[in-house]
Protein backbone atom coordinates (compact mmCIF):
# COMPACT_ATOMS: atom_id res chain seq x y z
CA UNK A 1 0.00 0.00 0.00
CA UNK A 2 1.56 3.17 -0.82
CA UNK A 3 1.29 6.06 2.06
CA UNK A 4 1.45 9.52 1.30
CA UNK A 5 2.30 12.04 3.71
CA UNK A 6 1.19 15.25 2.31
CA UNK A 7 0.58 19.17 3.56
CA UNK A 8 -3.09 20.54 3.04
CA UNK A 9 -2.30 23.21 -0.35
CA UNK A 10 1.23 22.43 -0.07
CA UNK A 11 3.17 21.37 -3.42
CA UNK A 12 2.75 17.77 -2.31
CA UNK A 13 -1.02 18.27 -3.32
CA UNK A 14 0.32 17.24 -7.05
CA UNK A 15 1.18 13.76 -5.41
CA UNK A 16 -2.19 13.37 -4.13
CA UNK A 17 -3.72 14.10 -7.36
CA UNK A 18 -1.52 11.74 -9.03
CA UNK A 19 -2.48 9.03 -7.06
CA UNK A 20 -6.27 9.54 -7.56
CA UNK A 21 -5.78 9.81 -11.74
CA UNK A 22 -3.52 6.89 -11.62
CA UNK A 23 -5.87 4.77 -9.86
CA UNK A 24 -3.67 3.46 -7.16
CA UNK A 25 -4.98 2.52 -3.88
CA UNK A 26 -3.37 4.46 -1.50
CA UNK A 27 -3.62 6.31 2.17
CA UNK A 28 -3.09 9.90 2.85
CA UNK A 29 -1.41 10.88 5.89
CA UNK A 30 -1.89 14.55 6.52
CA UNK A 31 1.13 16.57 7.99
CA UNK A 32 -0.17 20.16 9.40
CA UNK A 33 3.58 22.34 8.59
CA UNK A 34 1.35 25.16 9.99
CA UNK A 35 1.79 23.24 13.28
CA UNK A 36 5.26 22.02 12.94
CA UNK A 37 4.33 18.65 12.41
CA UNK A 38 7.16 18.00 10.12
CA UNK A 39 9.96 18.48 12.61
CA UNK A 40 8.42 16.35 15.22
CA UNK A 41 10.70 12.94 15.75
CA UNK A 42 8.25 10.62 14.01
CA UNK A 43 8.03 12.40 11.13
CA UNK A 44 11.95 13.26 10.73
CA UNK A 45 12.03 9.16 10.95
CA UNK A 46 10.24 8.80 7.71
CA UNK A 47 12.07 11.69 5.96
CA UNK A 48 14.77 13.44 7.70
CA UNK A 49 14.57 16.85 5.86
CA UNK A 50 11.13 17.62 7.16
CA UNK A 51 9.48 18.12 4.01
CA UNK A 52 6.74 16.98 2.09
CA UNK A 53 5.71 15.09 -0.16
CA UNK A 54 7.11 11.42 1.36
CA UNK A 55 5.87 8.14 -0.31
CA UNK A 56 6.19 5.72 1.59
CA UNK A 57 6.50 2.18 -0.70
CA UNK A 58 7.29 -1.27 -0.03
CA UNK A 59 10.46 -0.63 -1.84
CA UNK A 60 11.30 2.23 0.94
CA UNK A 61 10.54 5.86 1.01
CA UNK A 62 10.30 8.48 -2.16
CA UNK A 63 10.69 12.24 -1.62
CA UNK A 64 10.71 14.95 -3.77
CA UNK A 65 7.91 15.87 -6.36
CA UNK A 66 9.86 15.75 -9.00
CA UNK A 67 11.00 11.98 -8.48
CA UNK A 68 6.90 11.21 -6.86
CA UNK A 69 5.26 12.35 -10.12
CA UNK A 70 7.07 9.77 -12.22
CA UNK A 71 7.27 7.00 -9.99
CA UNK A 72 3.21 7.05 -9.56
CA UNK A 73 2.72 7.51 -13.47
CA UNK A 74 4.83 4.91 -14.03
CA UNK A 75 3.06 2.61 -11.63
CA UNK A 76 0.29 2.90 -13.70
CA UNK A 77 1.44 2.90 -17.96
CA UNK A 78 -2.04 2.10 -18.88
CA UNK A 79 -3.29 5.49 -17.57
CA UNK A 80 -0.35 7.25 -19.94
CA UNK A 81 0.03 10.15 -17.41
CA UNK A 82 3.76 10.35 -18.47
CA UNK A 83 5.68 9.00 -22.16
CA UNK A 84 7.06 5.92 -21.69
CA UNK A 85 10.84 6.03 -20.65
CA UNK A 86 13.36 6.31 -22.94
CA UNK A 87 11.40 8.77 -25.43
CA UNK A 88 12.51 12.34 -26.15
CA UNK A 89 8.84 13.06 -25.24
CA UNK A 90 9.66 11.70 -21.67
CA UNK A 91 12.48 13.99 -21.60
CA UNK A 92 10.09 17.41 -22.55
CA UNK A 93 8.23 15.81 -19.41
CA UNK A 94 10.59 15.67 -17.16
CA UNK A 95 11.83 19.27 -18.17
CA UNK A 96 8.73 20.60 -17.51
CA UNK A 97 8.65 19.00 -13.94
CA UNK A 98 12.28 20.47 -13.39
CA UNK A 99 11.36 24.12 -14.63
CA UNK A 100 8.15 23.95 -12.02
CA UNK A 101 10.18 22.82 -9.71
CA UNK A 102 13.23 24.86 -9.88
CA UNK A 103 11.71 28.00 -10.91
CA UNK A 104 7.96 28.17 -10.14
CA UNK A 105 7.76 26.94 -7.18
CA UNK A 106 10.82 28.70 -5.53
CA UNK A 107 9.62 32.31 -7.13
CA UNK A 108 6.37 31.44 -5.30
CA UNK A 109 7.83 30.35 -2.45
CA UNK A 110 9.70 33.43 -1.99
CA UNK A 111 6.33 35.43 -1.75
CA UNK A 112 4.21 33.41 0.47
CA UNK A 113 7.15 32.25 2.64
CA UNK A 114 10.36 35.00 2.03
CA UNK A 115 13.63 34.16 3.60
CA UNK A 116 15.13 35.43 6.81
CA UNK A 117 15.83 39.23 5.85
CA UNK A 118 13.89 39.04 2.53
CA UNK A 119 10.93 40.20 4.36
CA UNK A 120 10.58 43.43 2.63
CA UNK A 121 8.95 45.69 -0.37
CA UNK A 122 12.35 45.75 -2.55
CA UNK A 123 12.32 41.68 -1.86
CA UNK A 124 8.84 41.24 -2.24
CA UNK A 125 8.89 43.28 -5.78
CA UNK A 126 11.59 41.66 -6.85
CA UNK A 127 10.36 38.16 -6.16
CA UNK A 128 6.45 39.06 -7.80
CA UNK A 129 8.13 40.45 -10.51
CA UNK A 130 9.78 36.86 -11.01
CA UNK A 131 6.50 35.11 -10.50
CA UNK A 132 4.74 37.37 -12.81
CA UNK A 133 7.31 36.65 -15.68
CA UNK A 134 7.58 33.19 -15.05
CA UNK A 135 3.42 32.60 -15.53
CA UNK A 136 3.44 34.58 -18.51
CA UNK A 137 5.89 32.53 -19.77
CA UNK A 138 4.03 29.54 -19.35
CA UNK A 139 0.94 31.26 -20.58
CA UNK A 140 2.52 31.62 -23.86
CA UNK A 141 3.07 27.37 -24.03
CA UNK A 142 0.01 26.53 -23.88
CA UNK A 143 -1.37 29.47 -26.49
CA UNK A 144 -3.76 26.93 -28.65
CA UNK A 145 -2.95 24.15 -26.02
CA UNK A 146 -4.76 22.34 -23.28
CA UNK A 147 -2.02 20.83 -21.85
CA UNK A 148 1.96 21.41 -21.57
CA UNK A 149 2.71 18.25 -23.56
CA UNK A 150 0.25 16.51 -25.83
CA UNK A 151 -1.87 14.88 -23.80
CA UNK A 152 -2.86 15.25 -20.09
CA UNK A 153 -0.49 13.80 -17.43
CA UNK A 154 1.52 14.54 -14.13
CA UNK A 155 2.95 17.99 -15.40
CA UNK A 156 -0.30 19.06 -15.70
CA UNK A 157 -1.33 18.66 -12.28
CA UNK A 158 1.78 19.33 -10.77
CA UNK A 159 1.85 22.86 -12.68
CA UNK A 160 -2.38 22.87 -11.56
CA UNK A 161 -1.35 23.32 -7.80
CA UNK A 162 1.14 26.40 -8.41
CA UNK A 163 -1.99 28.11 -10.28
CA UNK A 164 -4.31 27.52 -7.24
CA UNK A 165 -1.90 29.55 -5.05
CA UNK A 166 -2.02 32.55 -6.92
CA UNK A 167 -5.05 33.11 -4.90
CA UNK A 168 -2.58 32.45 -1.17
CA UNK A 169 -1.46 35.90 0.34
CA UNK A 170 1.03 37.82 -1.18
CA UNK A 171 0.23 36.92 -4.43
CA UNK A 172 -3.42 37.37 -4.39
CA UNK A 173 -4.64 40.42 -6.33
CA UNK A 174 -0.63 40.94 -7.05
CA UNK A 175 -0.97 39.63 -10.53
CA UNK A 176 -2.08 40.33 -14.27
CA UNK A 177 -4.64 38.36 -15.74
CA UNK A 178 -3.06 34.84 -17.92
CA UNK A 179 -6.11 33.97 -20.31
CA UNK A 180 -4.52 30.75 -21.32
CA UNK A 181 -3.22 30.02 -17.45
CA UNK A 182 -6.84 30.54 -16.38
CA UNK A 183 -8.39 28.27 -19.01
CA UNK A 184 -6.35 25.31 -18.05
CA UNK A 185 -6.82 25.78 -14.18
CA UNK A 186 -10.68 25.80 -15.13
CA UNK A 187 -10.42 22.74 -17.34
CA UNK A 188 -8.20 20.79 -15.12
CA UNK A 189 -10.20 21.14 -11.73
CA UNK A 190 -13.86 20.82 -13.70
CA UNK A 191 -12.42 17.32 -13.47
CA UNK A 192 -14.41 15.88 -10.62
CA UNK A 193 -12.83 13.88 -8.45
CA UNK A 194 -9.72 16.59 -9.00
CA UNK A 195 -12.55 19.38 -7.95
CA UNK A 196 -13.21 17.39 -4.59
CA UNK A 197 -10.22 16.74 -3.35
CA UNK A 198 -9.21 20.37 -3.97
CA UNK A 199 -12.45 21.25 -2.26
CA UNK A 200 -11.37 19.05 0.85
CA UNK A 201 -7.78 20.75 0.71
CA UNK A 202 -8.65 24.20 1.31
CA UNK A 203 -11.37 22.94 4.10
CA UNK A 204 -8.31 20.86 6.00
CA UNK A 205 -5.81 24.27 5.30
CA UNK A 206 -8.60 26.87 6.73
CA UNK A 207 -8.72 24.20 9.79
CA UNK A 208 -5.32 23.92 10.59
């Protein structure tokens, strides 16, 4: 049985809706960061940085989004929510995760959750300004597209839970309209079981 220990909102909300589109029976383990949950000793057991997402497997324990994603799309080929290994279109998919990853996420990051002396307007400016250009960017791929590859997969959800923060503080009301950013949030969470679990997300995150 995999186990997912996951943060209500939290990036690790792409592993969660992996898990549902693959199919794969699975538990949910819900880790409240707003709490501090993720330093406390039995968590640090499962993964020592005191992050999330951590899958637990019967092969051992997977962290990182960027290594989940895969690993649950592969677990489930018939469901094609990733090319197959080896392809050059598995390597498009794979830069896509990277870029969220490595550039997204961290601009966003630096909004809702600035460093220690990054607290301030110039910092704050500086790091919308790099979210702004960033999601314009990526609402220039998917001009004429529904997805960022050809068909739907892991990248799109992954890039789906980055969207739904623009409405967190800090970057709520901070930034432009993306027509083609705003279509594919709407078409990807009109999916329904995608719509509920979102639904339950921000109940758990108002909670905690």
């Amino acid at each position: 049985m995999l186990r997912l220990h996951h943060a209500p909102m939290a990036c690790s909300l792409a592993s969660r809706l992996a898990l549902v589109e693959a199919g794969l029976a699975h538990e949910i383990a819900i880790v409240h960061t707003t709490k501090g949950e993720q330093n406390t000793p039995a968590y640090r057991a499962i993964n020592r940085r005191g992050k999330v997402p951590a899958l637990e497997t019967d092969q051992g324990v997977l962290t990182e989004s960027t290594a989940i994603l895969p690993f649950i799309a592969d677990l489930a080929p018939d469901k094609q929510l990733l090319p197959p290994a080896g392809t050059f279109e598995r390597a498009k998919a794979q830069a896509w995760l990277s870029f969220l990853s490595s550039t997204l996420h961290t601009a966003m990051r630096a909004v809702m959750a600035p460093a220690p002396g990054c607290d301030n307007d110039p910092a704050r400016t500086s790091a919308l300004a790099r979210v702004a250009a960033t999601l314009e960017e990526i609402d220039a791929d998917l001009t004429g597209r529904d997805h960022l590859l050809d068909a739907f997969g892991v990248c799109d959800l992954y890039l789906g839970v980055f969207l739904l923060w623009r409405a967190a503080p800090g970057l709520a009301g901070h930034l432009p309209a993306y027509p083609n950013l705003d279509r594919f949030q709407q078409g990807l969470f009109s999916r329904p079981a995608l719509a509920a679990i979102v639904g339950e997300e921000m109940r758990l995150r108002m909670a905690a």
